[in-house]
N, C-alpha and C. Protein backbone atom coordinates (compact mmCIF):
# COMPACT_ATOMS: atom_id res chain seq x y z
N UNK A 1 121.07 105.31 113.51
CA UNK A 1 120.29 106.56 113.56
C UNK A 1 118.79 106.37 113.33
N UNK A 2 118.53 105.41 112.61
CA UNK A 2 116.64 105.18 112.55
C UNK A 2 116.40 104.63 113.47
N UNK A 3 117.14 104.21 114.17
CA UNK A 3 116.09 103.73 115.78
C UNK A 3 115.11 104.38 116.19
N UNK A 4 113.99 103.89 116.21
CA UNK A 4 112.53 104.92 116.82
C UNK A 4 112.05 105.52 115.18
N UNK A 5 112.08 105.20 114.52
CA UNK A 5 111.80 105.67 113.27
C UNK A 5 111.45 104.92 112.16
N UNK A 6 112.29 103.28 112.63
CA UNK A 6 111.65 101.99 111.39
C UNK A 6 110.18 102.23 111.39
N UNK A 7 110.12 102.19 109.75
CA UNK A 7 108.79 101.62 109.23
C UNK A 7 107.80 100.33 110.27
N UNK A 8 108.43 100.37 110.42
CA UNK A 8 107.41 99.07 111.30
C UNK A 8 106.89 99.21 112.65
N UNK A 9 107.14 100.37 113.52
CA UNK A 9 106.63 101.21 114.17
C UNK A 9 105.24 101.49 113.67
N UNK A 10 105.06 102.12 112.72
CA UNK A 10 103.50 101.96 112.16
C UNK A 10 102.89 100.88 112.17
N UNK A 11 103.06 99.77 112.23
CA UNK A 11 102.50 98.60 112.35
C UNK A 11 102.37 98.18 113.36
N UNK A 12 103.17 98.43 114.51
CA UNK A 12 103.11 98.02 115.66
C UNK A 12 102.31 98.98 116.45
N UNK A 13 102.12 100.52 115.95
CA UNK A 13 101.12 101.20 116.51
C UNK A 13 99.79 101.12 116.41
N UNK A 14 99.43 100.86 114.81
CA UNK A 14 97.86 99.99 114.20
C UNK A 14 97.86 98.98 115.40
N UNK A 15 99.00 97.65 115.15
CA UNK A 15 97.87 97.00 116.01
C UNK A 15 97.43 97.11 117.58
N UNK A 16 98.26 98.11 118.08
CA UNK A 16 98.57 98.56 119.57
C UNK A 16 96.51 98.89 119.68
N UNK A 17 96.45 99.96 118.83
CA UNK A 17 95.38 100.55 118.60
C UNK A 17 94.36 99.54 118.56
N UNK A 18 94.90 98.89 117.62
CA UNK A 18 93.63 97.97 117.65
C UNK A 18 93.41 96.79 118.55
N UNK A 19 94.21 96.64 119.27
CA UNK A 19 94.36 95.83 120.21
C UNK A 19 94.11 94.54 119.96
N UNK A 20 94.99 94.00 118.64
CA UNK A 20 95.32 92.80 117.92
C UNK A 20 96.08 92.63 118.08
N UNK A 21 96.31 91.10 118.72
CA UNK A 21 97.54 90.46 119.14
C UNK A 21 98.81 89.97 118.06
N UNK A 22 99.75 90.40 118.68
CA UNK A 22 100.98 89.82 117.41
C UNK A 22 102.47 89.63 118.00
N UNK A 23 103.00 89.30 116.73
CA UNK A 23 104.81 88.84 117.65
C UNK A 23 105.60 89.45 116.67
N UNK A 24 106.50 90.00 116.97
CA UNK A 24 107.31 90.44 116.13
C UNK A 24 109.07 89.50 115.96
N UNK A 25 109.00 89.47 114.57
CA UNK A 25 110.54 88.28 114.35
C UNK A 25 111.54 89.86 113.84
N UNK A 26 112.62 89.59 113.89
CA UNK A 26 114.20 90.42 113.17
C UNK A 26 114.52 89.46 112.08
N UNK A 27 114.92 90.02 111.28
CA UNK A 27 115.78 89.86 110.22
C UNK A 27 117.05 90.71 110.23
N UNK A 28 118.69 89.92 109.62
CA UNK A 28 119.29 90.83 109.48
C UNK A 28 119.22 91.67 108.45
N UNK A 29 120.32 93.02 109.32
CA UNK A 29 120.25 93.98 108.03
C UNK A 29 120.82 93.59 107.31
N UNK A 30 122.02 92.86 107.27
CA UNK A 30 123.16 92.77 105.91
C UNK A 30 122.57 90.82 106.23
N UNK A 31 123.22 90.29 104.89
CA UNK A 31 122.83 89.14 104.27
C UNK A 31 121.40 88.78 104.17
N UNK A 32 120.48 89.42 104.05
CA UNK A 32 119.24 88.91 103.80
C UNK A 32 119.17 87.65 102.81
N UNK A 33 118.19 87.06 103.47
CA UNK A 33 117.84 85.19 102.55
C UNK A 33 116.59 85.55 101.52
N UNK A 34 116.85 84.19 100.76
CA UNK A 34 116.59 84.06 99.77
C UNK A 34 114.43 84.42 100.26
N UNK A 35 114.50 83.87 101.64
CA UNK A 35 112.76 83.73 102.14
C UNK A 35 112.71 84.95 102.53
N UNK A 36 113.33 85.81 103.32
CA UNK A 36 113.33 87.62 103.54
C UNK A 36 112.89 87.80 101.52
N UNK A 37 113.27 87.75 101.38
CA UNK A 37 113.05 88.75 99.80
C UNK A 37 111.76 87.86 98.58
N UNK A 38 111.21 86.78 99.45
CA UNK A 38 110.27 86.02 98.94
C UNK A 38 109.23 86.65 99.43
N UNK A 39 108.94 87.22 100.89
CA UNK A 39 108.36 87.75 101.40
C UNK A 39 107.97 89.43 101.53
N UNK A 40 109.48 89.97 100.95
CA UNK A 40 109.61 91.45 100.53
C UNK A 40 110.47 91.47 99.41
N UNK A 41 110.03 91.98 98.00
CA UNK A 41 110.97 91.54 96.66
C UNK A 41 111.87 92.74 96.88
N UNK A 42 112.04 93.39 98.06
CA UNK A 42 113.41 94.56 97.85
C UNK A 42 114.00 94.25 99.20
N UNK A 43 113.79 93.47 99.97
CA UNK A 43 114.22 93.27 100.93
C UNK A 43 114.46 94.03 102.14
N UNK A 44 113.40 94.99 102.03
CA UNK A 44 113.14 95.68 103.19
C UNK A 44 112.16 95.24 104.31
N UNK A 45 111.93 95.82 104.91
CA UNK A 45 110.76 95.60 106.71
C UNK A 45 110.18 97.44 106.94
N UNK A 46 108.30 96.90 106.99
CA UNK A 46 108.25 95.04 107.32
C UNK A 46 107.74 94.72 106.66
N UNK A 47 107.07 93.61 107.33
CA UNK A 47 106.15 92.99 106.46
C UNK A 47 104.78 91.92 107.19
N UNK A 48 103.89 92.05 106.92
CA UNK A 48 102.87 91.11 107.93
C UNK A 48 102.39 90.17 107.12
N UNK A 49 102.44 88.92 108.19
CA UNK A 49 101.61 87.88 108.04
C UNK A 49 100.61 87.76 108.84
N UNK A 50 99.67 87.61 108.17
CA UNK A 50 98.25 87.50 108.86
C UNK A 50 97.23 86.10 108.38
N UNK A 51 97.38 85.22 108.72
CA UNK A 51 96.79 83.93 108.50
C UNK A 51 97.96 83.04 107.43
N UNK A 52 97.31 83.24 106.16
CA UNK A 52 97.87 82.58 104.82
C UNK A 52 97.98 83.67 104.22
N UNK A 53 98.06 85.30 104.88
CA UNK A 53 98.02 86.56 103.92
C UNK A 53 99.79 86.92 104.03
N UNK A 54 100.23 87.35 102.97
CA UNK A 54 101.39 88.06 103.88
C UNK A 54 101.23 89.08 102.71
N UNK A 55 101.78 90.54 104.03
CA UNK A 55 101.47 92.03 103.03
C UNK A 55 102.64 92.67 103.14
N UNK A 56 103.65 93.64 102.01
CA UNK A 56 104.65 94.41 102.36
C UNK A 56 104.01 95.38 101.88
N UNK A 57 105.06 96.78 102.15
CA UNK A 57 104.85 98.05 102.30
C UNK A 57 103.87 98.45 103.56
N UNK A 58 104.33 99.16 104.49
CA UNK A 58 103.82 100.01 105.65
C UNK A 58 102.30 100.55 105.27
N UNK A 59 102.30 101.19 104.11
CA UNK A 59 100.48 101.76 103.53
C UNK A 59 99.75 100.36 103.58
N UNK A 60 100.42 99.41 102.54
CA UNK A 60 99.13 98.49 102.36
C UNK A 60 99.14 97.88 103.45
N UNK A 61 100.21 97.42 104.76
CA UNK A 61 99.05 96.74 106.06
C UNK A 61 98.60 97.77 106.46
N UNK A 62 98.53 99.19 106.94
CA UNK A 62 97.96 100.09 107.42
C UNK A 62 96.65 99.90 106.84
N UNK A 63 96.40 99.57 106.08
CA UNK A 63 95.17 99.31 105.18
C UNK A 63 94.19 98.33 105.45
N UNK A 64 95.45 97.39 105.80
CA UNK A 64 94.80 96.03 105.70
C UNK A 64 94.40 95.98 106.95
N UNK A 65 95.12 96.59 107.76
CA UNK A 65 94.89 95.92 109.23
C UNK A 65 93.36 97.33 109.31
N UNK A 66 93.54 98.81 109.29
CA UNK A 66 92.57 99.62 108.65
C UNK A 66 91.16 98.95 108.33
N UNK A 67 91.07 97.48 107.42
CA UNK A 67 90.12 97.07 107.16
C UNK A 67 89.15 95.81 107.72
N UNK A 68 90.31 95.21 108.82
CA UNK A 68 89.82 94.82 110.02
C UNK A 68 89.61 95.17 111.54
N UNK A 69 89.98 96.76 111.61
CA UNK A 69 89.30 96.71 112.78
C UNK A 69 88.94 98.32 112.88
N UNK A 70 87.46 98.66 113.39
CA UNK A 70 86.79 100.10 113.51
C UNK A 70 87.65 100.97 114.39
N UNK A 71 88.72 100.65 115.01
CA UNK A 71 89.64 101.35 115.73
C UNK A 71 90.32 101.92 114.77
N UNK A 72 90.81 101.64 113.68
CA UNK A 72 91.30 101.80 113.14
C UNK A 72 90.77 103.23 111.64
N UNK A 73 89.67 102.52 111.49
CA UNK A 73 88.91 103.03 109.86
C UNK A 73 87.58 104.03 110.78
N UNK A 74 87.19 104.93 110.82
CA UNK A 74 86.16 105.36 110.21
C UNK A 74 84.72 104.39 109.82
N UNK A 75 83.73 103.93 110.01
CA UNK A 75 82.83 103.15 110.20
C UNK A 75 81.81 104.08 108.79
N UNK A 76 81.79 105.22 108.70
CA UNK A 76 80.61 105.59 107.54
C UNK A 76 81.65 105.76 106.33
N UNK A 77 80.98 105.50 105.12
CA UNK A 77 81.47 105.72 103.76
C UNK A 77 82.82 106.82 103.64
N UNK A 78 81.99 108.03 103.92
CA UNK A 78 82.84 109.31 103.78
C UNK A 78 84.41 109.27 104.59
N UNK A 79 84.01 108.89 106.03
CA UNK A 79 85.04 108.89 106.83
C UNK A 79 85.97 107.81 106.05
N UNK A 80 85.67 106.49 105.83
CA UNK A 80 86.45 105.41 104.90
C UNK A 80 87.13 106.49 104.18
N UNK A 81 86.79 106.81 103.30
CA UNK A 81 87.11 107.63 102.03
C UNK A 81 87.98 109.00 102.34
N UNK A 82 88.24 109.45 103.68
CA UNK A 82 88.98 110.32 103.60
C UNK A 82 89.77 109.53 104.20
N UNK A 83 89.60 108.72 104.97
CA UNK A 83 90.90 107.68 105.35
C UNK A 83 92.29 107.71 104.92
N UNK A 84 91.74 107.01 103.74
CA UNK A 84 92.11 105.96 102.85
C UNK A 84 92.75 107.20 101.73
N UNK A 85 92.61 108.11 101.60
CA UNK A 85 92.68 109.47 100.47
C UNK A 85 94.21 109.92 101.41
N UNK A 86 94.10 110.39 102.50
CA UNK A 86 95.16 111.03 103.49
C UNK A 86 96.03 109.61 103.69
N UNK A 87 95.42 108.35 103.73
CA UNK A 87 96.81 107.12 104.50
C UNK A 87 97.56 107.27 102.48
N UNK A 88 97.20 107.41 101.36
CA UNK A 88 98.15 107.92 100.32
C UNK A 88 98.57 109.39 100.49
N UNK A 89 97.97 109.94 100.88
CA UNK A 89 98.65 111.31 100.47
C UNK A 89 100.17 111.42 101.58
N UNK A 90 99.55 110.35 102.76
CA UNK A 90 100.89 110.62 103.34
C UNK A 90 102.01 110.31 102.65
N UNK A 91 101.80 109.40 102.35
CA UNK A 91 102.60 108.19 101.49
C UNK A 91 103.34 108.89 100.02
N UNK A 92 102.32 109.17 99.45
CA UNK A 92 102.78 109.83 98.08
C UNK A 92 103.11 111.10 97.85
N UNK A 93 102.61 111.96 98.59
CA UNK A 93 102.92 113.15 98.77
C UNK A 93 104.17 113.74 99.60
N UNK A 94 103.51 113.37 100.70
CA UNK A 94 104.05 114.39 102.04
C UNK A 94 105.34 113.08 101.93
N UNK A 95 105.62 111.77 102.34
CA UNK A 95 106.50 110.85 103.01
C UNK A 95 107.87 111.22 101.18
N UNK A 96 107.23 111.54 99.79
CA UNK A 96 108.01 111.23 98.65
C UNK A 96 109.02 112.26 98.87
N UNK A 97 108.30 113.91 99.65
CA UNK A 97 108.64 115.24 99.99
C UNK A 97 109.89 114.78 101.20
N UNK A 98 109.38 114.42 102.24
CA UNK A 98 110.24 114.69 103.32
C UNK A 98 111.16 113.81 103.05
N UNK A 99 111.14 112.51 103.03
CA UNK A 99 112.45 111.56 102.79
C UNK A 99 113.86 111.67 102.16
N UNK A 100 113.12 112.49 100.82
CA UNK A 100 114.85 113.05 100.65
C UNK A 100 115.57 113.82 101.13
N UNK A 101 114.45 114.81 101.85
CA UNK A 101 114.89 116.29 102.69
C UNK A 101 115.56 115.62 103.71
N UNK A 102 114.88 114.36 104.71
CA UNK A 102 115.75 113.76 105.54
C UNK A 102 116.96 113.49 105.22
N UNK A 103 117.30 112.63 104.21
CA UNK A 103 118.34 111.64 103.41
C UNK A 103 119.25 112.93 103.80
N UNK A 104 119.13 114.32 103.50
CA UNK A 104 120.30 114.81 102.79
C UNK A 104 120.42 116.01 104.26
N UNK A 105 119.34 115.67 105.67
CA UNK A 105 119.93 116.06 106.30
C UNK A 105 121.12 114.92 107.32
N UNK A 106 120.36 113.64 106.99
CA UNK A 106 121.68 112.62 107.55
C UNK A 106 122.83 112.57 107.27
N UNK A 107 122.84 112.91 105.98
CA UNK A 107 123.91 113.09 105.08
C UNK A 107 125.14 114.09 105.62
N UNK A 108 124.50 115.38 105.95
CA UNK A 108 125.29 116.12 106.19
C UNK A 108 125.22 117.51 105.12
N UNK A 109 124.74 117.28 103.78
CA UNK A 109 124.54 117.65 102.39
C UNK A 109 123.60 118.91 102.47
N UNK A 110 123.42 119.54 103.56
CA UNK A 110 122.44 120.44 103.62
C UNK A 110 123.67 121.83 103.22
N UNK A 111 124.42 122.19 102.43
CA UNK A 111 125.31 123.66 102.13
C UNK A 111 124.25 124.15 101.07
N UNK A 112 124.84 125.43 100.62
CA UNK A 112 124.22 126.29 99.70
C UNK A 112 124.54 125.83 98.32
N UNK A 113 123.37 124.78 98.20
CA UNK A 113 123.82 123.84 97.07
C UNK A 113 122.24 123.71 96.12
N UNK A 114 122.08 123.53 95.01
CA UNK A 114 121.01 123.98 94.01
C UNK A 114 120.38 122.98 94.63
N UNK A 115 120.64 121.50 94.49
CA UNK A 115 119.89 120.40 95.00
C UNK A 115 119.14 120.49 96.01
N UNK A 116 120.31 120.60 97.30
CA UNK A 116 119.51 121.46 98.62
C UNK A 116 117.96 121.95 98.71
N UNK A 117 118.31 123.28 98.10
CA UNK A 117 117.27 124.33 97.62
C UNK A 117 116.25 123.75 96.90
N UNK A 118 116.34 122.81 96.38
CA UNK A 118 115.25 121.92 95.51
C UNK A 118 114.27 121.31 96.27
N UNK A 119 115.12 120.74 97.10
CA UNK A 119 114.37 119.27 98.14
C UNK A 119 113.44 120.63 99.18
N UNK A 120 114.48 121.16 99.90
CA UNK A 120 113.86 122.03 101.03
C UNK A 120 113.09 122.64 100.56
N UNK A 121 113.06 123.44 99.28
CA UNK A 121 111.77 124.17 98.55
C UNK A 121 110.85 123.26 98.73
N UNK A 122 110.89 122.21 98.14
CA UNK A 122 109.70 121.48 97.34
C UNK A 122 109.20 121.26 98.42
N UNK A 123 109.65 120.66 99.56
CA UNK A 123 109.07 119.95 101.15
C UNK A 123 108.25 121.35 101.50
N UNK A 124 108.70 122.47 102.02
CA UNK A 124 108.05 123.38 102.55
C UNK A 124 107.17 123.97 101.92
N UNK A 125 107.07 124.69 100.48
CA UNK A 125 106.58 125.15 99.42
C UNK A 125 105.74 124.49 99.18
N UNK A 126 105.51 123.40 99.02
CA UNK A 126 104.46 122.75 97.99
C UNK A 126 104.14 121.65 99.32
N UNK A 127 104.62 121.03 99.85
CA UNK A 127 103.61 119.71 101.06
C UNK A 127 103.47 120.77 102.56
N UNK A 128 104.35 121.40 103.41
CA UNK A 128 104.14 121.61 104.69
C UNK A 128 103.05 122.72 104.47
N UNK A 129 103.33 123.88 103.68
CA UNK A 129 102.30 125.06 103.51
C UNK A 129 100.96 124.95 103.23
N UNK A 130 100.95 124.03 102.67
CA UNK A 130 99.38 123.62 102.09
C UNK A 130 98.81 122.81 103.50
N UNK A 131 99.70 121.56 103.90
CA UNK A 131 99.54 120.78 104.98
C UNK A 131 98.92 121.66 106.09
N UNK A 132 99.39 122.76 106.37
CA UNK A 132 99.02 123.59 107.93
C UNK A 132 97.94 123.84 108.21
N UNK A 133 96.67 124.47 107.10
CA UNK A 133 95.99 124.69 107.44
C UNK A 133 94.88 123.47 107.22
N UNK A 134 95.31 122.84 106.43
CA UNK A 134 94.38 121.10 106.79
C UNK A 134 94.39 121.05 108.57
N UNK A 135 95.42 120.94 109.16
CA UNK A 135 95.61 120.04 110.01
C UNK A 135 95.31 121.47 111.24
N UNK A 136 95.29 122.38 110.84
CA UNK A 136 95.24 123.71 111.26
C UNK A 136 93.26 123.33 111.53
N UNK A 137 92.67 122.96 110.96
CA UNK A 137 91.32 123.49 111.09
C UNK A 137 90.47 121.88 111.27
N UNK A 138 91.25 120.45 112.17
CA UNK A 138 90.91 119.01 112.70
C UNK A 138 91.70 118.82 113.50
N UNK A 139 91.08 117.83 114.09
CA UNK A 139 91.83 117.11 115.16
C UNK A 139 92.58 116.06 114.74
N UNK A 140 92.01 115.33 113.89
CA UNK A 140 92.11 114.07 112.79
C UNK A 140 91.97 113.84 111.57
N UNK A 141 92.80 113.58 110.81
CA UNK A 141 92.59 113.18 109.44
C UNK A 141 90.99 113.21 108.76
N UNK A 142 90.43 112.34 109.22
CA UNK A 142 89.27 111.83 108.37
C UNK A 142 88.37 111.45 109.83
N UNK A 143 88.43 112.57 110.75
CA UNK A 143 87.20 112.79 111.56
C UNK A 143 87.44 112.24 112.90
N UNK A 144 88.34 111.04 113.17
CA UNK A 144 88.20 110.22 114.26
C UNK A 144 89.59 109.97 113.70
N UNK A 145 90.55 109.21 114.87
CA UNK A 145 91.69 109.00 114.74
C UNK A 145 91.77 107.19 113.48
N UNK A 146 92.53 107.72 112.87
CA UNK A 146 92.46 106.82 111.84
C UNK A 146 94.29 106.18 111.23
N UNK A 147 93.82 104.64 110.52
CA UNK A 147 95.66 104.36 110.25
C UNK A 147 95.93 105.69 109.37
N UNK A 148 95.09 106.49 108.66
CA UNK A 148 95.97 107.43 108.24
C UNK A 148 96.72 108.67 108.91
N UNK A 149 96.30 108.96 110.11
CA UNK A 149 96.85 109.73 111.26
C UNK A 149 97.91 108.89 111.98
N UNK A 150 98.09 107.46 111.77
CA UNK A 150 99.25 106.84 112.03
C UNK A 150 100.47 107.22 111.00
N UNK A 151 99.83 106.70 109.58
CA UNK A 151 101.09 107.28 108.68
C UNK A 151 101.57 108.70 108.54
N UNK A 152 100.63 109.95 108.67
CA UNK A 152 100.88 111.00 108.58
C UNK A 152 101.97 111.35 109.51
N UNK A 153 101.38 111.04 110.76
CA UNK A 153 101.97 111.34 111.96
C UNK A 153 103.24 111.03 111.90
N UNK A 154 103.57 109.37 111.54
CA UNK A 154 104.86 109.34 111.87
C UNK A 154 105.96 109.58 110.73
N UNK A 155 105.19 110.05 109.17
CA UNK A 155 106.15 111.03 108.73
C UNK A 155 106.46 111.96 109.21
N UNK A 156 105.81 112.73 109.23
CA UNK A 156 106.10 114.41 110.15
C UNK A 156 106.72 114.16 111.30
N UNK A 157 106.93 112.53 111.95
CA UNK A 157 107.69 113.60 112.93
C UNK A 157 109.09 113.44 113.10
N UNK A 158 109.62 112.68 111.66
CA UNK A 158 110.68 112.71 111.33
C UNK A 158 111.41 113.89 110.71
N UNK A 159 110.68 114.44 110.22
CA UNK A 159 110.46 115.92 109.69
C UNK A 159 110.67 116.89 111.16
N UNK A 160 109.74 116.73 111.98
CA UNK A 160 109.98 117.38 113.05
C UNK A 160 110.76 116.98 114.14
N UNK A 161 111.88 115.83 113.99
CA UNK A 161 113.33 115.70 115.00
C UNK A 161 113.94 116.31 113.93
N UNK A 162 113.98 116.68 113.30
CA UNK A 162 115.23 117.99 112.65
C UNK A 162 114.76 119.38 112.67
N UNK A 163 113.38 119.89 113.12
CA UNK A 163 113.04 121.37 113.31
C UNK A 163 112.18 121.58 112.20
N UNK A 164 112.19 120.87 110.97
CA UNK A 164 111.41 121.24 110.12
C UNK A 164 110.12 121.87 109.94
N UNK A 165 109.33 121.38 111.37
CA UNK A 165 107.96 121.59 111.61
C UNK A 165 108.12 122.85 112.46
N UNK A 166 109.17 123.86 112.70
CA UNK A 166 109.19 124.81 113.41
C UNK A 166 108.24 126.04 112.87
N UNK A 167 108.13 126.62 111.82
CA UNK A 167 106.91 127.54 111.15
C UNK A 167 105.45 126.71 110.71
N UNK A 168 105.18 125.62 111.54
CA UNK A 168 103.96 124.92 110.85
C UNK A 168 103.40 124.80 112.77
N UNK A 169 102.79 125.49 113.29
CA UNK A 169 102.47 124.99 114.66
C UNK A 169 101.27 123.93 114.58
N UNK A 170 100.65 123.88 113.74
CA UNK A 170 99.37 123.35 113.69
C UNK A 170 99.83 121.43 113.38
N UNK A 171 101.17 121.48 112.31
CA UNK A 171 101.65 120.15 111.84
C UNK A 171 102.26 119.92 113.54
N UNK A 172 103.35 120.59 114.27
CA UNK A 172 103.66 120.27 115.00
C UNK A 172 102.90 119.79 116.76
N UNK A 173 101.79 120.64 116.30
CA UNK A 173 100.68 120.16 117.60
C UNK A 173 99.63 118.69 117.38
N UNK A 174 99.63 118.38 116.28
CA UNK A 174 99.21 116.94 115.48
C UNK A 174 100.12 116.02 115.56
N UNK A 175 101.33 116.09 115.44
CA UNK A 175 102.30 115.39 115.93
C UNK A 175 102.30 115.04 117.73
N UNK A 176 102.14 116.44 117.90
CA UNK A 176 102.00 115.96 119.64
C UNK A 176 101.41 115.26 120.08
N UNK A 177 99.67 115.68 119.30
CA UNK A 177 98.97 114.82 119.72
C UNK A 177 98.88 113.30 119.49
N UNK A 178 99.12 112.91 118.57
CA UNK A 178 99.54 111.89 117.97
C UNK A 178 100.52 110.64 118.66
N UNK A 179 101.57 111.00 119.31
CA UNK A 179 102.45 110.71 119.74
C UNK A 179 101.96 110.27 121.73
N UNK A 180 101.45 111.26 121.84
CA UNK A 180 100.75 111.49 122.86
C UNK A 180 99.78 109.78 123.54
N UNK A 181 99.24 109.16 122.27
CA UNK A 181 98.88 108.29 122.50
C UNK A 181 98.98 106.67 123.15
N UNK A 182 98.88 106.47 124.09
CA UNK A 182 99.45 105.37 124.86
C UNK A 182 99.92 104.46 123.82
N UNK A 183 99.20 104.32 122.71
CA UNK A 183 99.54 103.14 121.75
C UNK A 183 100.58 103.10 120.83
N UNK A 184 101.29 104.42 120.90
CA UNK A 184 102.45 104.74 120.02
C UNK A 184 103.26 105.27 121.23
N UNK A 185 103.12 105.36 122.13
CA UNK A 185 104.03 105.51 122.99
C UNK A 185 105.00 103.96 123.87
N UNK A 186 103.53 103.01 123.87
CA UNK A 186 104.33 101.51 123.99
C UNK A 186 104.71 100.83 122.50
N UNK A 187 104.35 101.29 121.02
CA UNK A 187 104.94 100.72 120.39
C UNK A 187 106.22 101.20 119.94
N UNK A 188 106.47 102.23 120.48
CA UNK A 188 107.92 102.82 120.05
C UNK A 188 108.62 102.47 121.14
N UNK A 189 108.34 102.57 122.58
CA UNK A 189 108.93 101.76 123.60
C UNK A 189 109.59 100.39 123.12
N UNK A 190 108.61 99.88 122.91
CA UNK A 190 108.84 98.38 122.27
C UNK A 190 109.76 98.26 121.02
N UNK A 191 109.82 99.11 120.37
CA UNK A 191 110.74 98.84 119.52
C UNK A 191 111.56 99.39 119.60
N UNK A 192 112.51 100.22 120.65
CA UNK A 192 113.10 100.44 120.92
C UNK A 192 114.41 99.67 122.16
N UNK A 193 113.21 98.87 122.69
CA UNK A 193 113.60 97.84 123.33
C UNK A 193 114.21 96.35 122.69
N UNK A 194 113.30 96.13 121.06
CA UNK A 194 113.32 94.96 120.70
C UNK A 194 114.80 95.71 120.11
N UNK A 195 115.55 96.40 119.82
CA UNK A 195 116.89 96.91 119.36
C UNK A 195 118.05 96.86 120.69
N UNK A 196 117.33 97.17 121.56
CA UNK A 196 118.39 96.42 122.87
C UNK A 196 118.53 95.11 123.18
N UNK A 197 117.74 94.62 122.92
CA UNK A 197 118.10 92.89 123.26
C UNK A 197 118.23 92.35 122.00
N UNK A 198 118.49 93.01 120.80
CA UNK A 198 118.96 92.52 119.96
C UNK A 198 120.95 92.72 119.76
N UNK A 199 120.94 93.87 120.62
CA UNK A 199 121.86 94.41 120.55
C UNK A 199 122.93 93.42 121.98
N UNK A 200 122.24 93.29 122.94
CA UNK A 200 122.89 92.41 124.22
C UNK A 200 123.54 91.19 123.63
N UNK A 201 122.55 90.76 122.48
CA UNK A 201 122.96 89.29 122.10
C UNK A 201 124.22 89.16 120.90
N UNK A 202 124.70 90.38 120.68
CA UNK A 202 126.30 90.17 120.34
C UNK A 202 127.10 90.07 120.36
């Protein structure tokens, strides 16, 4: 079911954007090695190597890669700075909000249940309502398309393959646009592909 949705889609859209060359390796899901978890201490993806650097978590290469190339970042102080403010808020805010709301619509767990009502409150109530009219009154995050309009984006629009974004038009037309972009349109291609020929070879 996460096909088109791994974390690492963001990474492959940064560097699409930035038009930095790279290769992408698989790891399995079940038995991960002792060098998978040397490289990620929870053993998740992804993860980038970049020279003698290697970075996990999706924010900090968004960052990193963010800090090598102007495609990416905002070029004056301010723009940096709202960047870099929205590539966390996606992260800490909005991605801490929706993920469980997801979890528990994969689940199935969505009945008239207190928990329920907790998650879906908290997501709509407190991150999407506030979110609308941010995104309601820019085109972009922090002025110019930025890695934090990568992370935003591709929370929400996990949020929005379940309808969530249906009373937020402004979250859901940022998503469009977003998506819209040749560079997230071949990196989700692509990784959607790198899951078929992973899949042929069993």
């Amino acid at each position: 079911m996460p096909r088109g949705y791994m974390r690492d889609i963001r990474v492959r859209w940064a560097l699409e954007e930035a038009g930095l060359a790279y290769r992408v390796e698989s790891v399995p899901f079940d038995d991960r090695t002792a060098e998978h978890f040397a490289y990620q201490p929870f053993g998740q993806v992804p993860w980038l190597t970049d020279g003698d650097i290697s970075i996990f978590e999706s924010g900090a290469i968004l960052l990193h890669l963010g800090e090598r190339s102007d495609a990416l970042m905002p070029a004056d102080p301010h723009g940096r700075s709202k960047a870099k403010e929205w590539l966390f808020a996606g992260l800490n805010s909005v991605e801490a909000a929706s993920l469980p709301w997801s979890l528990f619509i994969f689940s199935g767990n969505t009945g008239d249940t207190p928990v329920w009502k907790l998650f879906d409150g908290f997501l709509h109530q407190h991150r999407l309502m506030h979110l609308e009219p941010v995104l309601a009154g820019c085109e972009w995050l922090a002025g110019s398309f930025s890695v934090a309009d990568i992370l935003m984006a591709d929370v929400l629009r996990l949020v929005d393959r379940f309808d969530g974004l249906v009373k937020y038009p402004a979250c859901r037309d940022y998503v469009a646009r977003a998506i819209a972009r040749p560079s997230f349109k071949k990196a989700h291609a692509d990784q959607m592909a790198h899951f078929a020929a992973a899949d042929s070879t069993r």
